[in-house]
PDB file of N, CA and C in Angstrom:
ATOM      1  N   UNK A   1       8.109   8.088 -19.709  1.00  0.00           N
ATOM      2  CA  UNK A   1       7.348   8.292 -18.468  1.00  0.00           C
ATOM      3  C   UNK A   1       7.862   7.321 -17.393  1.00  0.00           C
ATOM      4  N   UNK A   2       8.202   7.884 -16.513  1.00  0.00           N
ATOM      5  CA  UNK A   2       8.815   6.978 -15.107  1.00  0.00           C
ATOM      6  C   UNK A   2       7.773   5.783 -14.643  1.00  0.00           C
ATOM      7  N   UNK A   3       8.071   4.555 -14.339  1.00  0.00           N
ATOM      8  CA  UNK A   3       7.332   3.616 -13.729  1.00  0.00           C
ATOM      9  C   UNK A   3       7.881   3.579 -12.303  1.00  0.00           C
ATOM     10  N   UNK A   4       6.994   3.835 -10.986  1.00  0.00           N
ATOM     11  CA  UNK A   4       7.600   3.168 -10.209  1.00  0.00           C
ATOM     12  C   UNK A   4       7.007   1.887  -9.435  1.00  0.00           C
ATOM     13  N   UNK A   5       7.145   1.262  -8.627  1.00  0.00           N
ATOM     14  CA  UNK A   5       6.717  -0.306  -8.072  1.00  0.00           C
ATOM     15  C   UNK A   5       6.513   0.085  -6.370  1.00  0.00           C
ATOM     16  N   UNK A   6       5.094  -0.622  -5.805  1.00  0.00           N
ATOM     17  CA  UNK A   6       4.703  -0.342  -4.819  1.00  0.00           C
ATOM     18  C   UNK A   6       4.091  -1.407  -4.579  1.00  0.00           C
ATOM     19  N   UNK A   7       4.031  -2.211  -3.317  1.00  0.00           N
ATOM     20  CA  UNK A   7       3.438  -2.891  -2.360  1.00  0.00           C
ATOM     21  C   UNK A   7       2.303  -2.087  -1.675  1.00  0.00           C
ATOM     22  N   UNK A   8       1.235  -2.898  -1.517  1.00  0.00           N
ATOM     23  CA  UNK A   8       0.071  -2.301  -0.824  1.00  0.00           C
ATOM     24  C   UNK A   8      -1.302  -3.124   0.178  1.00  0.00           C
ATOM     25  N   UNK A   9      -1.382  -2.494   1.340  1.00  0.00           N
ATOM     26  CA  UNK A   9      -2.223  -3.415   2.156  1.00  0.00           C
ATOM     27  C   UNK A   9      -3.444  -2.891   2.347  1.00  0.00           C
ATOM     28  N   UNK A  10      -4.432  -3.229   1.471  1.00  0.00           N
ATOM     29  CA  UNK A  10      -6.067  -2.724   1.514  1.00  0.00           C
ATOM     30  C   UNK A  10      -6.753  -3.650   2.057  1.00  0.00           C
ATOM     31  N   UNK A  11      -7.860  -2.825   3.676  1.00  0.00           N
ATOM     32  CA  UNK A  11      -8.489  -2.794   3.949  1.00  0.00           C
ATOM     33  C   UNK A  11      -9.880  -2.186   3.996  1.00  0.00           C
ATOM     34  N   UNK A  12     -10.935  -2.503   4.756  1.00  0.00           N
ATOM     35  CA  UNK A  12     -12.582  -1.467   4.090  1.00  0.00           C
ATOM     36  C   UNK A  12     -12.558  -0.348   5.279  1.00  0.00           C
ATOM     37  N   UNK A  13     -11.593  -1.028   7.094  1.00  0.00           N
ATOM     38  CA  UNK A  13     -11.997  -0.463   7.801  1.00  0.00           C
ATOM     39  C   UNK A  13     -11.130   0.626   8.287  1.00  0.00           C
ATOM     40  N   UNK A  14     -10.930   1.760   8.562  1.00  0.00           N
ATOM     41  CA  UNK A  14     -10.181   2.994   9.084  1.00  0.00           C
ATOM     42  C   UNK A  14      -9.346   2.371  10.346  1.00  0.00           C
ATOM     43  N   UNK A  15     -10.179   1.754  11.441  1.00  0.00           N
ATOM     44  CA  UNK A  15      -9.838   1.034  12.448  1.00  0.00           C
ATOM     45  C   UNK A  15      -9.179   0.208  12.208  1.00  0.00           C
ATOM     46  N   UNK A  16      -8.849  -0.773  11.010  1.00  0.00           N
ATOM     47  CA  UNK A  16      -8.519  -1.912  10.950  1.00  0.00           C
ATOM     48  C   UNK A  16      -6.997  -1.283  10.313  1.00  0.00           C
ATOM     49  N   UNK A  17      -6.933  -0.520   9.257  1.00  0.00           N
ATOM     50  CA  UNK A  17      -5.654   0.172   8.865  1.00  0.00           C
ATOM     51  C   UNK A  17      -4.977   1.053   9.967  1.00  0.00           C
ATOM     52  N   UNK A  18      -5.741   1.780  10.738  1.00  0.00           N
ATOM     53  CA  UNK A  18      -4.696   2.389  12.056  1.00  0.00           C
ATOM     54  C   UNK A  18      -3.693   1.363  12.899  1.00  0.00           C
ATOM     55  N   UNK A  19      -4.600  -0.176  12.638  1.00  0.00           N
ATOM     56  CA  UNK A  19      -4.162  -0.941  14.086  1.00  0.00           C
ATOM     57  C   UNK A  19      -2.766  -1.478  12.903  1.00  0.00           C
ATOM     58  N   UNK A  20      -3.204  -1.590  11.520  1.00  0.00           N
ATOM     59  CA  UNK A  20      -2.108  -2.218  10.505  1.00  0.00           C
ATOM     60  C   UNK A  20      -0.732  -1.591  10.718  1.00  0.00           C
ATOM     61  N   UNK A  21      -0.775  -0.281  11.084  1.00  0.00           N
ATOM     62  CA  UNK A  21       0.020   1.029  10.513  1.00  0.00           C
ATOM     63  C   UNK A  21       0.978   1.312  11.854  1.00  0.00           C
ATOM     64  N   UNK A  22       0.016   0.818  12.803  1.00  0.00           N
ATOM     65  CA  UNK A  22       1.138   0.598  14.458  1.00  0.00           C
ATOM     66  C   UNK A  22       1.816  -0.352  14.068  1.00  0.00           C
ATOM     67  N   UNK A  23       1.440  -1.707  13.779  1.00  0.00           N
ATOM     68  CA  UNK A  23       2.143  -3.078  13.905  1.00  0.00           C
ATOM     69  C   UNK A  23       3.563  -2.502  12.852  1.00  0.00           C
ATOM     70  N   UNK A  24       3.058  -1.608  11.622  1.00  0.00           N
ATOM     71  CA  UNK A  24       4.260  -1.732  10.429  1.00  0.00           C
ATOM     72  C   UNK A  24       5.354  -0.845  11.395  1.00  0.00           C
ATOM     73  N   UNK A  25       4.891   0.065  12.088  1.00  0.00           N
ATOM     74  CA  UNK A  25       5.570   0.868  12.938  1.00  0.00           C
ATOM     75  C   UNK A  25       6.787   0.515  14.009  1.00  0.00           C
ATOM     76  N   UNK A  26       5.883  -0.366  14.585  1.00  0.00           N
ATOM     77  CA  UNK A  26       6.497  -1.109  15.703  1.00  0.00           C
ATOM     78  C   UNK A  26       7.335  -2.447  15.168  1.00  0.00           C
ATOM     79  N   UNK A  27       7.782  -2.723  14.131  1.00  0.00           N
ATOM     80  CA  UNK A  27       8.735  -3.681  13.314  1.00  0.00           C
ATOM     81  C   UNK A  27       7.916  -4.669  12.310  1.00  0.00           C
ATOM     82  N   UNK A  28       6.552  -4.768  12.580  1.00  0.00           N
ATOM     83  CA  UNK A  28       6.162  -5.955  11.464  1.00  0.00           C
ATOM     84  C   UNK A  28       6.603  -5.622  10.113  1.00  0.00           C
ATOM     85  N   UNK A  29       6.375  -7.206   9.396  1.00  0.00           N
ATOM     86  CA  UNK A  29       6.893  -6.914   7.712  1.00  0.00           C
ATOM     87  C   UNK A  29       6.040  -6.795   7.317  1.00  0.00           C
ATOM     88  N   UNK A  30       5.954  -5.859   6.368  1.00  0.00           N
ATOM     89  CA  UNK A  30       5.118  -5.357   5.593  1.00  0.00           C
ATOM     90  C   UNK A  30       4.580  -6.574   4.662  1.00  0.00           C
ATOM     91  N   UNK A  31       5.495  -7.735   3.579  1.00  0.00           N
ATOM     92  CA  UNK A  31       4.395  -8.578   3.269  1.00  0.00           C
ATOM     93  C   UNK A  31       4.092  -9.690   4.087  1.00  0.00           C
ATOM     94  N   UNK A  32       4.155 -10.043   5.423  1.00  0.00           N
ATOM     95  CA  UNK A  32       3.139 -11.150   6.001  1.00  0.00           C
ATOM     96  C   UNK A  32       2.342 -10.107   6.226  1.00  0.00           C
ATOM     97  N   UNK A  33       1.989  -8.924   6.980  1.00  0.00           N
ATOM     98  CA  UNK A  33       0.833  -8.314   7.248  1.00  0.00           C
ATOM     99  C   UNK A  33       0.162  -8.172   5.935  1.00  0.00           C
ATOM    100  N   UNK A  34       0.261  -8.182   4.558  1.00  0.00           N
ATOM    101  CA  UNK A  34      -0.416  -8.233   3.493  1.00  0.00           C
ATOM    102  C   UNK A  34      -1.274  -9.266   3.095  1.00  0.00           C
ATOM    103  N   UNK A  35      -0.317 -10.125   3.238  1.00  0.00           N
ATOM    104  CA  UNK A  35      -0.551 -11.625   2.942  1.00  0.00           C
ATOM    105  C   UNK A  35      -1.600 -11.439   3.610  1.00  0.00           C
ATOM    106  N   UNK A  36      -1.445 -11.943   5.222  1.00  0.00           N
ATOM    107  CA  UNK A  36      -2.629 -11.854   6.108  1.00  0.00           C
ATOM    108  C   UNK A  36      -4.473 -10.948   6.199  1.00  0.00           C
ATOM    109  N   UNK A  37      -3.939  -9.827   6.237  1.00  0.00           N
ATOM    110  CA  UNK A  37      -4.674  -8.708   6.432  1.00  0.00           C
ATOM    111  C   UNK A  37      -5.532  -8.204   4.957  1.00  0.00           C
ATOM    112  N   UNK A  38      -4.616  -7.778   4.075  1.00  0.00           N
ATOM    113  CA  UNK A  38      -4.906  -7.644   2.866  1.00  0.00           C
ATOM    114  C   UNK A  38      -6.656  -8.130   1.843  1.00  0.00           C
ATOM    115  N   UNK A  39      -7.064  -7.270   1.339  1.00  0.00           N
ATOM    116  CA  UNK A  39      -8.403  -7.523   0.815  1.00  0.00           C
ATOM    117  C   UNK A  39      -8.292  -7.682  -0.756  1.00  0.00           C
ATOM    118  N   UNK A  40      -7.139  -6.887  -1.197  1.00  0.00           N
ATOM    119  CA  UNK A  40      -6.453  -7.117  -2.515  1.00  0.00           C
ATOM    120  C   UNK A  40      -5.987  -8.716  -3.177  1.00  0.00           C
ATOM    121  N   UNK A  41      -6.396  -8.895  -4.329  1.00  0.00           N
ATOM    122  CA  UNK A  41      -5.861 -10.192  -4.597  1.00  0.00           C
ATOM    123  C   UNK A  41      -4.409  -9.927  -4.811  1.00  0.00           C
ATOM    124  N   UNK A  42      -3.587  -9.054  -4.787  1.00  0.00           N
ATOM    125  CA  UNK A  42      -2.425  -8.678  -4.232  1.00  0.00           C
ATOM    126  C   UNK A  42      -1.613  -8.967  -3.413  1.00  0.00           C
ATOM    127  N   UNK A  43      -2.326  -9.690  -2.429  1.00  0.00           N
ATOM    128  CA  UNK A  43      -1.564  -9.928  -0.777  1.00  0.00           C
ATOM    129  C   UNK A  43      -1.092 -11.689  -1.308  1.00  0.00           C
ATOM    130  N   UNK A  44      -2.005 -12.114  -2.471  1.00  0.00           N
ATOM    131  CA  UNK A  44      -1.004 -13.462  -2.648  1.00  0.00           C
ATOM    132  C   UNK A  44       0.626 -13.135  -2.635  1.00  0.00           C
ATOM    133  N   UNK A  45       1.091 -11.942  -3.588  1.00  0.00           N
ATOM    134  CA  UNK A  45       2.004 -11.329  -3.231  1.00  0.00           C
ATOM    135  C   UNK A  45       2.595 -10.651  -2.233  1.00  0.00           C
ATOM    136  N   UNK A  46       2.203 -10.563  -1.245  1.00  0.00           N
ATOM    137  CA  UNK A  46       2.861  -9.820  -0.179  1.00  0.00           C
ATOM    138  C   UNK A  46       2.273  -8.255  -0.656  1.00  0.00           C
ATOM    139  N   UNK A  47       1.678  -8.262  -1.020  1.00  0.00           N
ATOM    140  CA  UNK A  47       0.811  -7.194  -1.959  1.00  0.00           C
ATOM    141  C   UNK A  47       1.719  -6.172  -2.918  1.00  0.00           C
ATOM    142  N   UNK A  48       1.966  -6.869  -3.595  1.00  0.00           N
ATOM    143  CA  UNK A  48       3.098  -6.343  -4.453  1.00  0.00           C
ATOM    144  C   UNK A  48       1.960  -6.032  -5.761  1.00  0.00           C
ATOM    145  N   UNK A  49       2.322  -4.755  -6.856  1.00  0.00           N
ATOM    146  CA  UNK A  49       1.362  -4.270  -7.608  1.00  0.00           C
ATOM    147  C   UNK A  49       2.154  -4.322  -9.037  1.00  0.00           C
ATOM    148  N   UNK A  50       3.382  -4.556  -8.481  1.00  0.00           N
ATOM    149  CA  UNK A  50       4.356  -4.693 -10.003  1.00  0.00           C
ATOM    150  C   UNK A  50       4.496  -2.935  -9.799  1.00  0.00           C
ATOM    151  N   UNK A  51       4.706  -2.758 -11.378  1.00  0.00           N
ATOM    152  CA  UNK A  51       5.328  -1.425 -11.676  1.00  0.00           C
ATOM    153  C   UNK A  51       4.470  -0.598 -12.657  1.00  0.00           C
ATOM    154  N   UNK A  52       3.610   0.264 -12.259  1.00  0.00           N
ATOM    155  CA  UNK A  52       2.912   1.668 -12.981  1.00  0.00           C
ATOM    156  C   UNK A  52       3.436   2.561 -13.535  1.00  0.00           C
ATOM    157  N   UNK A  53       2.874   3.475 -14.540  1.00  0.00           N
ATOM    158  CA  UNK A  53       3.074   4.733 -14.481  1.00  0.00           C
ATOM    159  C   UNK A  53       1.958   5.723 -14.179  1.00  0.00           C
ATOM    160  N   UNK A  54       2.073   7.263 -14.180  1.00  0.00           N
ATOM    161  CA  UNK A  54       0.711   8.024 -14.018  1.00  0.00           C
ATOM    162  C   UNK A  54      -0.291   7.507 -14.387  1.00  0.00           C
ATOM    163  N   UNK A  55      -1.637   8.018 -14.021  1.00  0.00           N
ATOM    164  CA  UNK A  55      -3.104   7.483 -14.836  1.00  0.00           C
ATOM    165  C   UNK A  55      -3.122   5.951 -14.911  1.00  0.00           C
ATOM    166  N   UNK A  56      -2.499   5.464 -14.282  1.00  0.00           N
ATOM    167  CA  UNK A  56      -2.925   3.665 -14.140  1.00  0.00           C
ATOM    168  C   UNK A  56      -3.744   3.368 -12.812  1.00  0.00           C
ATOM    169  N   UNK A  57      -3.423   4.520 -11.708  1.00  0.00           N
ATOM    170  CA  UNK A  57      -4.713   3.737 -10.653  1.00  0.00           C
ATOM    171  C   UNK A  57      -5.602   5.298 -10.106  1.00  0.00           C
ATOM    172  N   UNK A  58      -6.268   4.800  -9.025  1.00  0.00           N
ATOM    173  CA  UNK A  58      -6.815   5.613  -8.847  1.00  0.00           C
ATOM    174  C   UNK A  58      -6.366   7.052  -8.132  1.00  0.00           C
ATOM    175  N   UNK A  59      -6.267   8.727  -8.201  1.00  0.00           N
ATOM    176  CA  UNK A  59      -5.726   9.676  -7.738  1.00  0.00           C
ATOM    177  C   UNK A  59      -5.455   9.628  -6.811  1.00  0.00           C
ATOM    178  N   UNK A  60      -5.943   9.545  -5.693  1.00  0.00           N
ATOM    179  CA  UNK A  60      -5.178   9.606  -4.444  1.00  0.00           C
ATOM    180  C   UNK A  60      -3.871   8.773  -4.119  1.00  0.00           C
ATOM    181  N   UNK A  61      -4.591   7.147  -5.050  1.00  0.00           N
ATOM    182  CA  UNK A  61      -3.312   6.232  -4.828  1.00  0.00           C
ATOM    183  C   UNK A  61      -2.082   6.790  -5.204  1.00  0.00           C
ATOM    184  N   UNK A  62      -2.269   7.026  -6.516  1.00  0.00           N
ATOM    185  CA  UNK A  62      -1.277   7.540  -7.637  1.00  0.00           C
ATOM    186  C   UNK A  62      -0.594   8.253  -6.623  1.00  0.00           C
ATOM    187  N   UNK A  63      -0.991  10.065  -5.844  1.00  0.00           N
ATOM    188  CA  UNK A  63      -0.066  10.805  -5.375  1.00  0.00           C
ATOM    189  C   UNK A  63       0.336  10.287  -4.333  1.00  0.00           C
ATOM    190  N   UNK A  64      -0.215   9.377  -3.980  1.00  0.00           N
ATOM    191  CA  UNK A  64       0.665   9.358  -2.418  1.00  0.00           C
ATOM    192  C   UNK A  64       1.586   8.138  -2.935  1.00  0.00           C
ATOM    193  N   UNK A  65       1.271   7.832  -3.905  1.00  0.00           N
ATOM    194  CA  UNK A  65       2.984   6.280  -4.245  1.00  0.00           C
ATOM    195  C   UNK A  65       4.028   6.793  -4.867  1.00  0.00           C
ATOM    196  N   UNK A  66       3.532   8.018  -5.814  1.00  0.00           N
ATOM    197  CA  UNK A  66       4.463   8.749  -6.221  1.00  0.00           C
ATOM    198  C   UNK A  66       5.485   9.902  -5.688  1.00  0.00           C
ATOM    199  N   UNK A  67       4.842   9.944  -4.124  1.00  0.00           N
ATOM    200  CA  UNK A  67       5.054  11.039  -2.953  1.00  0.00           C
ATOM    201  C   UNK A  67       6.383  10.044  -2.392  1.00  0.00           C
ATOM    202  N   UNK A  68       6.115   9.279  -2.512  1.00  0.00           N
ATOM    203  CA  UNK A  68       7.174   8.110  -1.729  1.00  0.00           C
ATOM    204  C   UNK A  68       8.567   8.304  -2.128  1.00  0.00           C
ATOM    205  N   UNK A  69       9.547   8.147  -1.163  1.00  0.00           N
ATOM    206  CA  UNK A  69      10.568   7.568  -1.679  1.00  0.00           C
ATOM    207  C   UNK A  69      11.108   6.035  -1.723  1.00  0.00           C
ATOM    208  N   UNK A  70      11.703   5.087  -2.182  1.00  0.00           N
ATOM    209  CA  UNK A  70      12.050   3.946  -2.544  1.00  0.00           C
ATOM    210  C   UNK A  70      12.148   3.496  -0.744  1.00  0.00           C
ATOM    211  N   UNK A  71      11.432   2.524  -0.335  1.00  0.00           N
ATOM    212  CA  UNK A  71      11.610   1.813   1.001  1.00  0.00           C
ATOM    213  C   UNK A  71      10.748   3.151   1.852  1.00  0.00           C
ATOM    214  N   UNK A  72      10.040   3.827   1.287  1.00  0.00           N
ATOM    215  CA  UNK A  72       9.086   4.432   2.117  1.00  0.00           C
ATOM    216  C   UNK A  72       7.285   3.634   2.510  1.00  0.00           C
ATOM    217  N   UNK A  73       7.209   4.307   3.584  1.00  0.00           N
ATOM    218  CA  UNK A  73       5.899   3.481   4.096  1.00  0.00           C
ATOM    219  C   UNK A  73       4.601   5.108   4.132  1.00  0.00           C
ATOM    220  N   UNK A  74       3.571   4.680   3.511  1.00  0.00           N
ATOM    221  CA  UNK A  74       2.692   5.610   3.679  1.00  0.00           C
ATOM    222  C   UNK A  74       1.549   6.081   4.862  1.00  0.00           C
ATOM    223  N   UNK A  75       1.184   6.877   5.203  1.00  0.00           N
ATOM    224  CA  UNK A  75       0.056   6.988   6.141  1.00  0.00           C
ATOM    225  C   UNK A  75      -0.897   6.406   5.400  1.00  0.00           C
ATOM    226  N   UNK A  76      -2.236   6.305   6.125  1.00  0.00           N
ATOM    227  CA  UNK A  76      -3.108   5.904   5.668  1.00  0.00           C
ATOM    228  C   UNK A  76      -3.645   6.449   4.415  1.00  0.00           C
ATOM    229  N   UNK A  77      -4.184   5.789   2.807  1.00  0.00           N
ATOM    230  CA  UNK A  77      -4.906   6.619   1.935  1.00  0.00           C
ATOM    231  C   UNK A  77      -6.112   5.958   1.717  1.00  0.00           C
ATOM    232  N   UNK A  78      -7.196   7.046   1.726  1.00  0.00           N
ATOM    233  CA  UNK A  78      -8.786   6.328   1.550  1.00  0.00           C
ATOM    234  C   UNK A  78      -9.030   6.469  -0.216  1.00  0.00           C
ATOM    235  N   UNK A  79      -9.543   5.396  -0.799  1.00  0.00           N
ATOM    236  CA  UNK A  79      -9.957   5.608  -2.095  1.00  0.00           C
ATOM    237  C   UNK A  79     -11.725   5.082  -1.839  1.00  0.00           C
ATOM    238  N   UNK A  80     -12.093   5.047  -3.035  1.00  0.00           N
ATOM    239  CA  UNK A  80     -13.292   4.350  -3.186  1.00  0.00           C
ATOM    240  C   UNK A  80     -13.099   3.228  -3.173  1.00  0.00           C
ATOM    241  N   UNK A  81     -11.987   2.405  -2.901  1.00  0.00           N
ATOM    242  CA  UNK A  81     -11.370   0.888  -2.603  1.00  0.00           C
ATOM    243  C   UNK A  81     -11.589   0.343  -1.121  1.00  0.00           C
ATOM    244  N   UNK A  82     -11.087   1.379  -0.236  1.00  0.00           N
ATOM    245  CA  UNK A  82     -11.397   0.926   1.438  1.00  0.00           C
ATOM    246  C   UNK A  82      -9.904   1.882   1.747  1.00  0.00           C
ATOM    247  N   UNK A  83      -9.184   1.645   2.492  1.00  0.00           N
ATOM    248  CA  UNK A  83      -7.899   2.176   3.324  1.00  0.00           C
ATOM    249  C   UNK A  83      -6.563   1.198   2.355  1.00  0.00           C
ATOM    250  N   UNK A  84      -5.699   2.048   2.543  1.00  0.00           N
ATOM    251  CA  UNK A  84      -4.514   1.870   1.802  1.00  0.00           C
ATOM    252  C   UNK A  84      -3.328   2.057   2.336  1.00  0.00           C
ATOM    253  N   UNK A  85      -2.102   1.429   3.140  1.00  0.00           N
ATOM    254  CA  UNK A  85      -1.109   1.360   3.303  1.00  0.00           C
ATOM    255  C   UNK A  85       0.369   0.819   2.210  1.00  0.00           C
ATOM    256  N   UNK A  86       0.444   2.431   1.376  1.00  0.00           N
ATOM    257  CA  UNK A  86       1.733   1.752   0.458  1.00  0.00           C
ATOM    258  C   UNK A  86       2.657   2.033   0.338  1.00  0.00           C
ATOM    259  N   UNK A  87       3.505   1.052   0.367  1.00  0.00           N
ATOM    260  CA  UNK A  87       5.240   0.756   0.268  1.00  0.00           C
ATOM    261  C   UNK A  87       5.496   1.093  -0.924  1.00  0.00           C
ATOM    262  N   UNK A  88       6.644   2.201  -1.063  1.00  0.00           N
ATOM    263  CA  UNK A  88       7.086   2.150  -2.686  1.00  0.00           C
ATOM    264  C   UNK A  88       8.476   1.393  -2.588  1.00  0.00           C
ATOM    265  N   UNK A  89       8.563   0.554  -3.254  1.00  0.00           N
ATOM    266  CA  UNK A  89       9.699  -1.054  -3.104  1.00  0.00           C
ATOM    267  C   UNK A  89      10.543  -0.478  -4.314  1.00  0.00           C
ATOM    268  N   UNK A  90      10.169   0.207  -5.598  1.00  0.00           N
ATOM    269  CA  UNK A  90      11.351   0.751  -6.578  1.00  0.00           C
ATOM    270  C   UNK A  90      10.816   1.562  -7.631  1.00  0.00           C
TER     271      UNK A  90
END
């Protein structure tokens, strides 16, 4: 079963991930805005999650990290977590 590795910047607010998702847009790095922003004990990492396979997080996460390609950046995903911006890194 394939593992792949994703960075991720969770927030609670919709507003607060739109304004995240300009800055990643407009050149910021993806891990100081983690570090910073980030609600995940993750963002000690630059919000790095290590490496999964299927059925390890929650569905929506799952398809949209697995939707990714390697150095891709995601739109916004809502879980029962708060808002989700994720990088698939490998």
């Amino acid at each position: 079963m394939p593992k792949i590795r994703v960075s991720h910047i969770l927030v609670e607010k919709q507003s607060q991930a739109l304004k995240l998702l300009d800055e990643l847009k407009s050149g910021a790095d993806f891990s100081q805005l983690a570090k910073k922003h980030s609600q995940c004990p993750s963002s000690k990492k630059g919000g790095d999650l290590g490496q999964f396979g299927r059925g390890q997080m929650v569905r929506e996460f799952e398809q949209a990290a697995f939707s990714l390609k390697i150095g891709e950046t995601s739109n916004l995903v809502k879980t029962k977590f708060g808002y989700h911006i994720i990088k698939r890194t490998g």
